[in-house]
Protein backbone atom coordinates (compact mmCIF):
# COMPACT_ATOMS: atom_id res chain seq x y z
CA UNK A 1 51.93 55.05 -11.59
CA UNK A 2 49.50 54.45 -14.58
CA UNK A 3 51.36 51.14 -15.06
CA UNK A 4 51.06 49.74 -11.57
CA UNK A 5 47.29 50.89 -12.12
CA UNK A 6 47.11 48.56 -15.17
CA UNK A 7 48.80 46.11 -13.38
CA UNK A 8 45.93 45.90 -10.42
CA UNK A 9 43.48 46.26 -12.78
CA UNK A 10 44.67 43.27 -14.45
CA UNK A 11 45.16 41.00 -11.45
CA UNK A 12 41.41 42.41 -10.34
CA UNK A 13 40.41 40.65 -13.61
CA UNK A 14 42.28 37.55 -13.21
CA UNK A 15 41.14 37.19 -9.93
CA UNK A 16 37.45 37.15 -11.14
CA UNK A 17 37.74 35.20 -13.81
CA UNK A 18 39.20 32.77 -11.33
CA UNK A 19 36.03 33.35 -8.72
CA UNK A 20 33.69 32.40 -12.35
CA UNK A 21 35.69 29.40 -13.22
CA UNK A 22 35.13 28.34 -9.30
CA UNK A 23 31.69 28.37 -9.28
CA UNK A 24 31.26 26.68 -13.44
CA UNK A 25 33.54 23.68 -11.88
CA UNK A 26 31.33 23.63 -8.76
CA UNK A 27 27.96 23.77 -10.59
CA UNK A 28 28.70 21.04 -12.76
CA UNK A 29 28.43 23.59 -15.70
CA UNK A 30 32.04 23.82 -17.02
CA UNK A 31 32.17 21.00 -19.63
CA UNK A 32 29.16 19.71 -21.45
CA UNK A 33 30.02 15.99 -20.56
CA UNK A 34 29.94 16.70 -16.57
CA UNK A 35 26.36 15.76 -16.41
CA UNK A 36 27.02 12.43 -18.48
CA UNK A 37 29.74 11.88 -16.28
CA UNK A 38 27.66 11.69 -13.66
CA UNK A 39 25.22 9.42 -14.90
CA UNK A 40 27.66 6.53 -15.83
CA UNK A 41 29.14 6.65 -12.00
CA UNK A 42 26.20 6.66 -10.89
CA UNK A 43 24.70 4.05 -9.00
CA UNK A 44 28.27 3.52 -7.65
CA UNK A 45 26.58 2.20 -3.93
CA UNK A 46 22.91 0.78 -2.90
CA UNK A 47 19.89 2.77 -3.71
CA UNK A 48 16.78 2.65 -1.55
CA UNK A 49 13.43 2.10 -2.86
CA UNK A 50 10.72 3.70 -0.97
CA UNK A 51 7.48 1.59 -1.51
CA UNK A 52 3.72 2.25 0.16
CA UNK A 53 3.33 -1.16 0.89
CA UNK A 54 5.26 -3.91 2.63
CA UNK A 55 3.45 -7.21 1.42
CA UNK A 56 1.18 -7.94 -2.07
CA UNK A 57 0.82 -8.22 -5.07
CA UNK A 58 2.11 -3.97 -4.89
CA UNK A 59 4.79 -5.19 -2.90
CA UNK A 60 5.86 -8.32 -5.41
CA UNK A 61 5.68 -6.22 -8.42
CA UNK A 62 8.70 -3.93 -6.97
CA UNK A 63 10.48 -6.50 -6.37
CA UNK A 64 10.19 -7.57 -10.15
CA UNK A 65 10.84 -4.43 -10.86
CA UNK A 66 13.76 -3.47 -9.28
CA UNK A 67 15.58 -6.81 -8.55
CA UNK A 68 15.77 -6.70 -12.81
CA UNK A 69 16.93 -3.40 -12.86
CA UNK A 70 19.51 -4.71 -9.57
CA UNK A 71 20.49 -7.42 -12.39
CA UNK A 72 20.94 -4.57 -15.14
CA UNK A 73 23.06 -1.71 -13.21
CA UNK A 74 25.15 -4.15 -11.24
CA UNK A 75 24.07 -1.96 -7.95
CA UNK A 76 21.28 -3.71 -5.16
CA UNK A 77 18.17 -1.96 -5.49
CA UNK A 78 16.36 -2.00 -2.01
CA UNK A 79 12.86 -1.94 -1.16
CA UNK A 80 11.65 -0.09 2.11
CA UNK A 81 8.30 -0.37 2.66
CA UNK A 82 6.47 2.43 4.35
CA UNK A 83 2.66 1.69 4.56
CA UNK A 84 -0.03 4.24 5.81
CA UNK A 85 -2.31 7.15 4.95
CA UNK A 86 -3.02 5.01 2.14
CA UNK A 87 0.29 5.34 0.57
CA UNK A 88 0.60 9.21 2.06
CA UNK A 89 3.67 8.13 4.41
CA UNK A 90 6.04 6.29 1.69
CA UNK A 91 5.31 9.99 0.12
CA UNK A 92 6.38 12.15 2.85
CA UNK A 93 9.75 10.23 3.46
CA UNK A 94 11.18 10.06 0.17
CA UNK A 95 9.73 13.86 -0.41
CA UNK A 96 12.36 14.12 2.46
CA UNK A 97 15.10 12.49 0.79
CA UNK A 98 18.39 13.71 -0.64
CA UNK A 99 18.19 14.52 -4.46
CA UNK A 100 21.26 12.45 -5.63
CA UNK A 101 19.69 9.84 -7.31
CA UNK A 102 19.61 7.41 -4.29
CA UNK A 103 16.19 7.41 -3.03
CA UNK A 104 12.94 6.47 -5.65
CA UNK A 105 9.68 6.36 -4.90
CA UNK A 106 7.69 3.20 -6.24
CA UNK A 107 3.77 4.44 -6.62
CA UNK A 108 0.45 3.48 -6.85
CA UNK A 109 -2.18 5.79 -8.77
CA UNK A 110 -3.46 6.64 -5.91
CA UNK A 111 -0.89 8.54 -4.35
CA UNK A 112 -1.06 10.93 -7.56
CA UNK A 113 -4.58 11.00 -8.71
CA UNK A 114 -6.50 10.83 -6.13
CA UNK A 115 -5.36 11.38 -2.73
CA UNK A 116 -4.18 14.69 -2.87
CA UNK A 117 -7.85 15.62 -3.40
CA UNK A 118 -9.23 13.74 -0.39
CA UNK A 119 -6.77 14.23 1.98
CA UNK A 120 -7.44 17.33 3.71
CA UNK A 121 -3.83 17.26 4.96
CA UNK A 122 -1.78 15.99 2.61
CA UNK A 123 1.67 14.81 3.91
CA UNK A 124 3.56 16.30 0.15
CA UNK A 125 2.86 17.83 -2.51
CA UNK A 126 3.27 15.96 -6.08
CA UNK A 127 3.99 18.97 -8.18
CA UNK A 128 6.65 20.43 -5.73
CA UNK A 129 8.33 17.54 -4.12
CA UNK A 130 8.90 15.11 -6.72
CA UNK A 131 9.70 14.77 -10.78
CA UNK A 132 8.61 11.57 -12.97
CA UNK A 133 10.31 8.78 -14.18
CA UNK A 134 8.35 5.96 -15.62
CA UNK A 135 4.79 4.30 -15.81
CA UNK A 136 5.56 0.43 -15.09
CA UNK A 137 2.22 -1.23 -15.77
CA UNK A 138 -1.72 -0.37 -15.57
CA UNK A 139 -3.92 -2.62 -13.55
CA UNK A 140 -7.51 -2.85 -14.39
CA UNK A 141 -10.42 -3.91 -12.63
CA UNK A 142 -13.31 -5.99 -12.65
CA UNK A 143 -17.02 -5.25 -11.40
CA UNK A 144 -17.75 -8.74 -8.97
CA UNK A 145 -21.36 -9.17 -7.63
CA UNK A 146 -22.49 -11.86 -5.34
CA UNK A 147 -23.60 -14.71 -7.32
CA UNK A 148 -27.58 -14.60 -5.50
CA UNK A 149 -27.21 -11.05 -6.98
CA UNK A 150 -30.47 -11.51 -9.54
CA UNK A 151 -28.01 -9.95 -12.40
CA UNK A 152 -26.14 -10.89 -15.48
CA UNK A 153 -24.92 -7.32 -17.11
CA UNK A 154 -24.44 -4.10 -15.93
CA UNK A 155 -27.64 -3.13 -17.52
CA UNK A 156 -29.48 -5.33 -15.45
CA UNK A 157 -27.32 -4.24 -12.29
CA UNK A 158 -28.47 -0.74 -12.73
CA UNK A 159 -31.77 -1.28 -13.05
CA UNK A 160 -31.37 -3.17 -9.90
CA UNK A 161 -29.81 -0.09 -7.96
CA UNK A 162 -31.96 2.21 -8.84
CA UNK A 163 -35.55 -0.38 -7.69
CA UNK A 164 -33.84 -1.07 -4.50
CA UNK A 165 -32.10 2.31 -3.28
CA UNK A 166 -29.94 2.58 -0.98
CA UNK A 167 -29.84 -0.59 -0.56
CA UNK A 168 -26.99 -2.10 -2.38
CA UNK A 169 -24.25 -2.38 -0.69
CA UNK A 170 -20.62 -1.69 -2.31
CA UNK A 171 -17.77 -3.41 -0.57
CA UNK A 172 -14.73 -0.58 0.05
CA UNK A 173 -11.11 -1.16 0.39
CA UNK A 174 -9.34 1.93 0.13
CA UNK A 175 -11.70 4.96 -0.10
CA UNK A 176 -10.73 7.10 -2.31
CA UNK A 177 -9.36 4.98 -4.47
CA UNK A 178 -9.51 4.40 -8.12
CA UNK A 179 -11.39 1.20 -7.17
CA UNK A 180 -13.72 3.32 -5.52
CA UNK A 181 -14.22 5.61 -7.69
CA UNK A 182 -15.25 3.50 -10.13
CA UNK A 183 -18.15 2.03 -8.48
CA UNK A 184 -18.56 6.11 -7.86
CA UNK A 185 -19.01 7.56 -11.44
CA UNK A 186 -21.36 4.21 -12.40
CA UNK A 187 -23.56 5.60 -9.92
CA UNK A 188 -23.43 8.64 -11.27
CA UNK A 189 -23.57 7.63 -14.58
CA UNK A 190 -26.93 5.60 -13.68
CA UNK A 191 -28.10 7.92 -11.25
CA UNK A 192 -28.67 5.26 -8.38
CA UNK A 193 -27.80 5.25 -5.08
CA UNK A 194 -26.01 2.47 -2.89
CA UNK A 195 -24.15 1.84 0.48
CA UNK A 196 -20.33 2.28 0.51
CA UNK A 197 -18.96 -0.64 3.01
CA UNK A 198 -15.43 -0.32 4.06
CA UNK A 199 -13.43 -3.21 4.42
CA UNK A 200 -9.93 -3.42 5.42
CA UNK A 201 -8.22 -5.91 2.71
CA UNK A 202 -8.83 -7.23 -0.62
CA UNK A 203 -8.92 -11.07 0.68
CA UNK A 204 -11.56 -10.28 3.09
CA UNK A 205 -13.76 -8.24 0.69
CA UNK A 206 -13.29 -10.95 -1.48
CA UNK A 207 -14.69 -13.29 0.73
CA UNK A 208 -17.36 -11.22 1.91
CA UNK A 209 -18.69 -11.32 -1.44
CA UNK A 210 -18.79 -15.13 -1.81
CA UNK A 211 -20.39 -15.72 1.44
CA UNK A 212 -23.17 -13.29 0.39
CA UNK A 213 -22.54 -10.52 3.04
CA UNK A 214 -22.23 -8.08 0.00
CA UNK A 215 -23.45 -7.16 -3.05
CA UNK A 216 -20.84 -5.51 -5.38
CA UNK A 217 -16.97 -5.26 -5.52
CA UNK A 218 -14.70 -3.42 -7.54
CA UNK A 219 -11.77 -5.40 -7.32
CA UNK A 220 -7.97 -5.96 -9.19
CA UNK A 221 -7.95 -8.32 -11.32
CA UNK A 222 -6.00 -10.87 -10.21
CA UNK A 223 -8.43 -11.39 -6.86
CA UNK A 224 -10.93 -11.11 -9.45
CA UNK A 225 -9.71 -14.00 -11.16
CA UNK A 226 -9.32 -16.37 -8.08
CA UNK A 227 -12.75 -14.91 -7.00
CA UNK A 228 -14.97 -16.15 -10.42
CA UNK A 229 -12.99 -19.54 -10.26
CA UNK A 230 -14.69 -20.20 -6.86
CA UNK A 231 -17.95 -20.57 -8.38
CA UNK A 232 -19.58 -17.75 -5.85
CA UNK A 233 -18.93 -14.79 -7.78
CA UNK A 234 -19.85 -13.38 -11.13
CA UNK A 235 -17.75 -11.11 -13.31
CA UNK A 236 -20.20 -8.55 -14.92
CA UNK A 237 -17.37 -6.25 -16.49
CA UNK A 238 -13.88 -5.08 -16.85
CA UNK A 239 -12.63 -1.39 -17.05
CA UNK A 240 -10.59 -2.24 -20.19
CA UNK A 241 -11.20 -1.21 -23.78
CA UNK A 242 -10.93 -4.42 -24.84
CA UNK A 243 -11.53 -7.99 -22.80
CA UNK A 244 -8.63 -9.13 -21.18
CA UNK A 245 -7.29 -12.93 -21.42
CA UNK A 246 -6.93 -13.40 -17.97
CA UNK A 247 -10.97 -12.70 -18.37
CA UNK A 248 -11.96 -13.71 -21.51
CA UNK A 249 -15.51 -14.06 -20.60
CA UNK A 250 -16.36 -11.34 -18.91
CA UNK A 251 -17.46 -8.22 -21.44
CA UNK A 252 -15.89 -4.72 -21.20
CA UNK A 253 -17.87 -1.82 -19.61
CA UNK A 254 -18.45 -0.57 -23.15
CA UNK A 255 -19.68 -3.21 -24.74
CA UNK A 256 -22.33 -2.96 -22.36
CA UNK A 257 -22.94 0.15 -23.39
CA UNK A 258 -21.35 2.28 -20.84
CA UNK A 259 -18.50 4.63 -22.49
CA UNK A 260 -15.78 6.49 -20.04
CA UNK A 261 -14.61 3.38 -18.48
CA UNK A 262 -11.27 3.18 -19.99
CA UNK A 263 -9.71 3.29 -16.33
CA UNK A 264 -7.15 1.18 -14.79
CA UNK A 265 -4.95 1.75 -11.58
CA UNK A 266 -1.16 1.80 -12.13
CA UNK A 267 2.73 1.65 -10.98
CA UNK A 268 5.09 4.15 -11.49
CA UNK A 269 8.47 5.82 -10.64
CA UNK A 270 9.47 9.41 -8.86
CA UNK A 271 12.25 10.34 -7.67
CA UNK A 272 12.51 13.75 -5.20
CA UNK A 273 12.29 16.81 -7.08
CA UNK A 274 16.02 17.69 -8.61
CA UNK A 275 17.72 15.01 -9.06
CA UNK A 276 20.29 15.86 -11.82
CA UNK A 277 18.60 14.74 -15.57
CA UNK A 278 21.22 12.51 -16.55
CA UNK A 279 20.28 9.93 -13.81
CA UNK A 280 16.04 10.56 -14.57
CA UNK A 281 17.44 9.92 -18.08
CA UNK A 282 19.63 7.09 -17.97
CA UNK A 283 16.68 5.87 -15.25
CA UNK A 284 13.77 6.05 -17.40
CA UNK A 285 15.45 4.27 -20.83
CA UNK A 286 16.84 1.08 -17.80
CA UNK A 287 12.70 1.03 -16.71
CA UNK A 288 11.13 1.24 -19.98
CA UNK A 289 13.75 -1.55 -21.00
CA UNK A 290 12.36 -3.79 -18.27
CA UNK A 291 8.96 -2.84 -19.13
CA UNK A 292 9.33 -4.09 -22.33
CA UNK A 293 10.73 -7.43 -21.75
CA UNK A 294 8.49 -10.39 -22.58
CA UNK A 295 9.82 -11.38 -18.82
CA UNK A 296 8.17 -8.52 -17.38
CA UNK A 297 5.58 -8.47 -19.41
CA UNK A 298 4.38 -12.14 -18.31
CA UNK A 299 5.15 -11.78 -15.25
CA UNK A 300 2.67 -8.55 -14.65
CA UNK A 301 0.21 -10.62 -16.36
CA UNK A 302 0.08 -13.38 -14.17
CA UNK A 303 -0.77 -10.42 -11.46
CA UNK A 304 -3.77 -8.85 -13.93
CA UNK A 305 -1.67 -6.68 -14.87
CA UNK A 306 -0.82 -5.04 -18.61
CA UNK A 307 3.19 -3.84 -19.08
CA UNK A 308 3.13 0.20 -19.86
CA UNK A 309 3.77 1.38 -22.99
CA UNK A 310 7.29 3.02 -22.91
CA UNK A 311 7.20 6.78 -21.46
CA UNK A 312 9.25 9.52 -21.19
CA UNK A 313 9.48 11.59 -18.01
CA UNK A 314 7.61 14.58 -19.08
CA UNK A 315 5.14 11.65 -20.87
CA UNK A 316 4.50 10.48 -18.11
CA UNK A 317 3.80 13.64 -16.10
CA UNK A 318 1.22 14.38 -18.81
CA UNK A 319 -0.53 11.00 -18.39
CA UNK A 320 -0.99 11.45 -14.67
CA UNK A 321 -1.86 15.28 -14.88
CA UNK A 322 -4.40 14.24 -17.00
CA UNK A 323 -5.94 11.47 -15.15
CA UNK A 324 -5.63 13.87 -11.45
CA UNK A 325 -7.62 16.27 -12.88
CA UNK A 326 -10.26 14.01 -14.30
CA UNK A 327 -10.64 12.45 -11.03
CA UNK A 328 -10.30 15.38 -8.74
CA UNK A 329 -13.62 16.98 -10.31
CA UNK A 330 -15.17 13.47 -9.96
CA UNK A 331 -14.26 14.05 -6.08
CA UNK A 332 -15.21 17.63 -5.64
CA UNK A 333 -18.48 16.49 -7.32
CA UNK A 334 -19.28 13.76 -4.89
CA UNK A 335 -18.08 15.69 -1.67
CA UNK A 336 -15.49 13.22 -0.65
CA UNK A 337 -13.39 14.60 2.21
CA UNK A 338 -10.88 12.66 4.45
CA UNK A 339 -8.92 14.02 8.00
C-alpha cells in the first residue's frame, strides 16, 4: 500500500513538473536564446508604419527613414498615414495595435511633449500605451518677421512688442506646438504681449508673412530658408546653440542674449507598449545605423534638419521625459487648454 502511495506521489510530481515545463516553453522563458530567436525571424512579413501625417516634409522624412531600413531588413516597411488631432489619431491607432513588433509609430515632438498637456481628452496615454525606440533627427526653428517689420535683432523686436501691445500679431500653425511655444516663453521671457493668429499650413503662413498680413512666424527651417531667399522676410534668430549652415547668417537666440532657447522639434520611434526587447533592441541599433549614415544625414539636412545623436531606448525616454515636463509647466503657466 505504502508503495502504490509512493508511486502516485511520484506521478503527482511528474505531472507538475510537466504543467511548469508547459508554461516555461509557452512564455518564451525556457532557453535563454528564445528571445534572440525571435528577433532574427523577425520581420519575416510587412510591417506597418503608423505616421501623423500623410504629405510633407514629416511625411518625406519617413519615407527616408523607413524605405532605408526596408533596404536593410529585406522586409517592406509601410507608411499609413493617419492625420488629425494634431497627430492625436496616428496615436490612438497604433496604441491599438498588436504588440508583435509589426506596427511602429513614426512621431513628431508634439505628440509627446506637448499635447498630452493641452488636450483635455487625450486619445492615449504615452507612458502606458507605448515604449521608445529611437530619436531620428531634431528640427529647429527660425524666428521670421515681415520685412516692413522696423527690426533687425530680437532685442529690437522686443522692445517693439512691448511699445505696441497687443498688437503684434504671431502667425499660428499648430497651437500647441513647439513652434508655438516658442514664440510663447519669448513673451514671457520679455514680458510683452501679442496676438496669436492661427493659420492652417506652413505655406500659407509663410506667405502671409511676405505679403505683410503678419508680423512674426516661428517657422521650420526649411520654409524658413525658401522664405529669406524671397527677399520679403527677415531671419532674426534660430533656436540652435550654434548657427546652422543652412542659415549661416542669421544669429542664434543666445547670441542675442537670450539663454533657454536650445529647443528644436523632432522625429522619433514607438512601438505599442510590450513588444518583446529583442525586436526594440535589434530595432533601435538598425535606426541609429541609419541615423548615422552620411546618406541620412544629408538628406535631413536638405529638410533643416540635424541627424540625432545615437540613443538607446531608455535614452531616449529620458530625453523626452525631460523635455514634457519642461514644457508642460510652460503650458500650465500660460493657461493653454484645448477640447
Amino acid at each position: 500500500m505504502a508503495a502504490q502511495q509512493e508511486d502516485l506521489v511520484a506521478i503527482h510530481d511528474r505531472m507538475q513538473r510537466r504543467r511548469a515545463l508547459i508554461l516555461l516553453v509557452s512564455a518564451g522563458l525556457l532557453l535563454p536564446g528564445a528571445g534572440r530567436a525571435q528577433a532574427i525571424d523577425w520581420p519575416s512579413k510587412p510591417v506597418r508604419v503608423i505616421s501623423p501625417s500623410t504629405g510633407g516634409i514629416t511625411d518625406t522624412h519617413a519615407r527616408i527613414v523607413f524605405d532605408a531600413l526596408s533596404d536593410r531588413l529585406g522586409q517592406r516597411f509601410y507608411i499609413d498615414g493617419k492625420p488629425g488631432a494634431t497627430g492625436g489619431i496616428s496615436a490612438q491607432v497604433a496604441a491599438r495595435a498588436p504588440a508583435d513588433g509589426y506596427t511602429l509609430l513614426f512621431i513628431i515632438a508634439s505628440l509627446i511633449v506637448t499635447n498630452p498637456f493641452v488636450y483635455e481628452n487625450s486619445l492615449y496615454d504615452v507612458e502606458r500605451d507605448f515604449d521608445p525606440l529611437a530619436m531620428l533627427a531634431k528640427a529647429p526653428f527660425a524666428i521670421l518677421v515681415r520685412d516692413g517689420l522696423p527690426v533687425r535683432s530680437m532685442t529690437e523686436l522686443a522692445d517693439y512688442i512691448r511699445a505696441h501691445p497687443g498688437k503684434v500679431t504671431f502667425a499660428n500653425v499648430a497651437p500647441g506646438s513647439l513652434a508655438h511655444l516658442v514664440g510663447e516663453l519669448y513673451l514671457q521671457k520679455i514680458g510683452g504681449k501679442a496676438e496669436m493668429i492661427p493659420y492652417r499650413s506652413v505655406p500659407q503662413t509663410i506667405l502671409a508673412l511676405s505679403s505683410g498680413e503678419m508680423d512674426i512666424f516661428v517657422s521650420p527651417i526649411g520654409e524658413a530658408r525658401a522664405g529669406i531667399a524671397g527677399g520679403k522676410i527677415r531671419g532674426l534668430a534660430v533656436t540652435t546653440p550654434a548657427r546652422l549652415a543652412a542659415l549661416p547668417d542669421v544669429p542664434t537666440m543666445e547670441e542675442q542674449g537670450f539663454a533657454g532657447f536650445d529647443i528644436a522639434g523632432w522625429y522619433g520611434v514607438l512601438v505599442p507598449k510590450g513588444v518583446p526587447r529583442p525586436i526594440v533592441d535589434k530595432l533601435n541599433r538598425e535606426l541609429n545605423a541609419i541615423t548615422g549614415s552620411p546618406a541620412y544625414r544629408a538628406r535631413v539636412a536638405d529638410m533643416g534638419a540635424v541627424a540625432a545623436e545615437p540613443m538607446t531606448p531608455e535614452a531616449f525616454r529620458n530625453a523626452y521625459r525631460a523635455e514634457a515636463e519642461r514644457w508642460g509647466a510652460l503650458i500650465r503657466r500660460i493657461g493653454l487648454k484645448l477640447d
